[in-house]
Protein backbone atom coordinates (compact mmCIF):
# COMPACT_ATOMS: atom_id res chain seq x y z
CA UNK A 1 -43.26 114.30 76.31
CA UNK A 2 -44.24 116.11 79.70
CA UNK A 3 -47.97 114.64 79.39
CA UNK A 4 -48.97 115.89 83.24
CA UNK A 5 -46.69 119.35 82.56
CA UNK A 6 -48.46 120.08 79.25
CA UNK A 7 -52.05 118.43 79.21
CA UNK A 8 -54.05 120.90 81.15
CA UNK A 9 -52.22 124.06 79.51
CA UNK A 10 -54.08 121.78 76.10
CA UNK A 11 -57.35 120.34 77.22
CA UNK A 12 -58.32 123.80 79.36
CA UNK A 13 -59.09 125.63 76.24
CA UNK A 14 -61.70 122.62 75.31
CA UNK A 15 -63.44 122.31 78.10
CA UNK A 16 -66.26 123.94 77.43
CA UNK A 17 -68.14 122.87 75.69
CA UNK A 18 -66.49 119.60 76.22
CA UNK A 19 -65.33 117.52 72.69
CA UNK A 20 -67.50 114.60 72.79
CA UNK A 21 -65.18 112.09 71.74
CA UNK A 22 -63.89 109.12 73.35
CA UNK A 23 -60.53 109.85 72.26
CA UNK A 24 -60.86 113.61 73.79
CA UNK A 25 -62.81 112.14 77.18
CA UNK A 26 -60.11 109.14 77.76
CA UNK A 27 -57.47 111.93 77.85
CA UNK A 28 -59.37 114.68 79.71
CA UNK A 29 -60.00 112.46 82.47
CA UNK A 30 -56.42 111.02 82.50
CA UNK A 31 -54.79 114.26 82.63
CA UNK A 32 -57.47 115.29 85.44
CA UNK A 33 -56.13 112.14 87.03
CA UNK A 34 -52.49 112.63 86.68
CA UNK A 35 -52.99 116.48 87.74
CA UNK A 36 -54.92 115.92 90.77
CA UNK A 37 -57.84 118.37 89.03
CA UNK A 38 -61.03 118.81 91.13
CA UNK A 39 -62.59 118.31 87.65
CA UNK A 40 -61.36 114.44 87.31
CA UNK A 41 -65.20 113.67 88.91
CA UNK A 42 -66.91 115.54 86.48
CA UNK A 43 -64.47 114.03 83.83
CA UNK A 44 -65.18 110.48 84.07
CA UNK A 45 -68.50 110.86 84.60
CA UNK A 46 -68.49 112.74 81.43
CA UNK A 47 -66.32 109.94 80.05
CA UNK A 48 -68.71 106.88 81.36
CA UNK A 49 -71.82 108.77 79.93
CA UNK A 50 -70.45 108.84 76.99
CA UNK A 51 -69.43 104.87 76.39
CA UNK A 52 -72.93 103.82 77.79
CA UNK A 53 -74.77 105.90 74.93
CA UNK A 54 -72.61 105.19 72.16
CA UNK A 55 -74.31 102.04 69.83
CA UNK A 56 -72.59 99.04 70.08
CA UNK A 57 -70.88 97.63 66.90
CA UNK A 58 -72.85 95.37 64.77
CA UNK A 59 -70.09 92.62 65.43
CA UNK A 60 -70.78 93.15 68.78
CA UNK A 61 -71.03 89.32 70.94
CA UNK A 62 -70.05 87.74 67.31
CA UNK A 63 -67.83 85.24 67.07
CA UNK A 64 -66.02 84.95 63.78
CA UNK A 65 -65.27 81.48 62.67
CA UNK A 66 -62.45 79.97 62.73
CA UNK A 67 -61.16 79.48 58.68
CA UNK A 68 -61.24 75.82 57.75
CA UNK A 69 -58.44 73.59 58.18
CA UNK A 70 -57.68 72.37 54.48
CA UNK A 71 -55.50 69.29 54.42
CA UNK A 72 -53.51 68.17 51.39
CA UNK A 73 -53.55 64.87 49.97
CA UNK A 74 -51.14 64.22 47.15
């Protein structure tokens, strides 16, 4: 797939208002990039706003523990 041929042609329509996804933001901003768009500025910061209000996970700095070694003795 032509991503830089095709993406702006697809994204355009959405741009305003903007879909506030990550998903949506990631590959504004890429295609911005790839394109050489004036509005790659404007798209990441768009993109970093975003990630720095979303909540973090609740696992978030957890570590999981490691499952217990079980040895055998016959």
């Amino acid at each position: 797939m032509n991503f830089k041929g095709l993406c702006r042609d697809a994204i355009t329509p959405l741009e305003s208002p903007a879909v506030w996804t990550q998903d949506f933001l990631s590959a504004r901003r890429d295609c911005y990039a790839a394109t050489g768009d004036s509005r790659l500025a404007m798209a990441t910061h768009d993109l970093v706003e975003y990630v720095t209000r979303e909540p973090m996970p609740i696992t978030a700095g957890v570590k999981q523990a490691a499952a217990p070694q079980l040895s055998f003795v016959p």
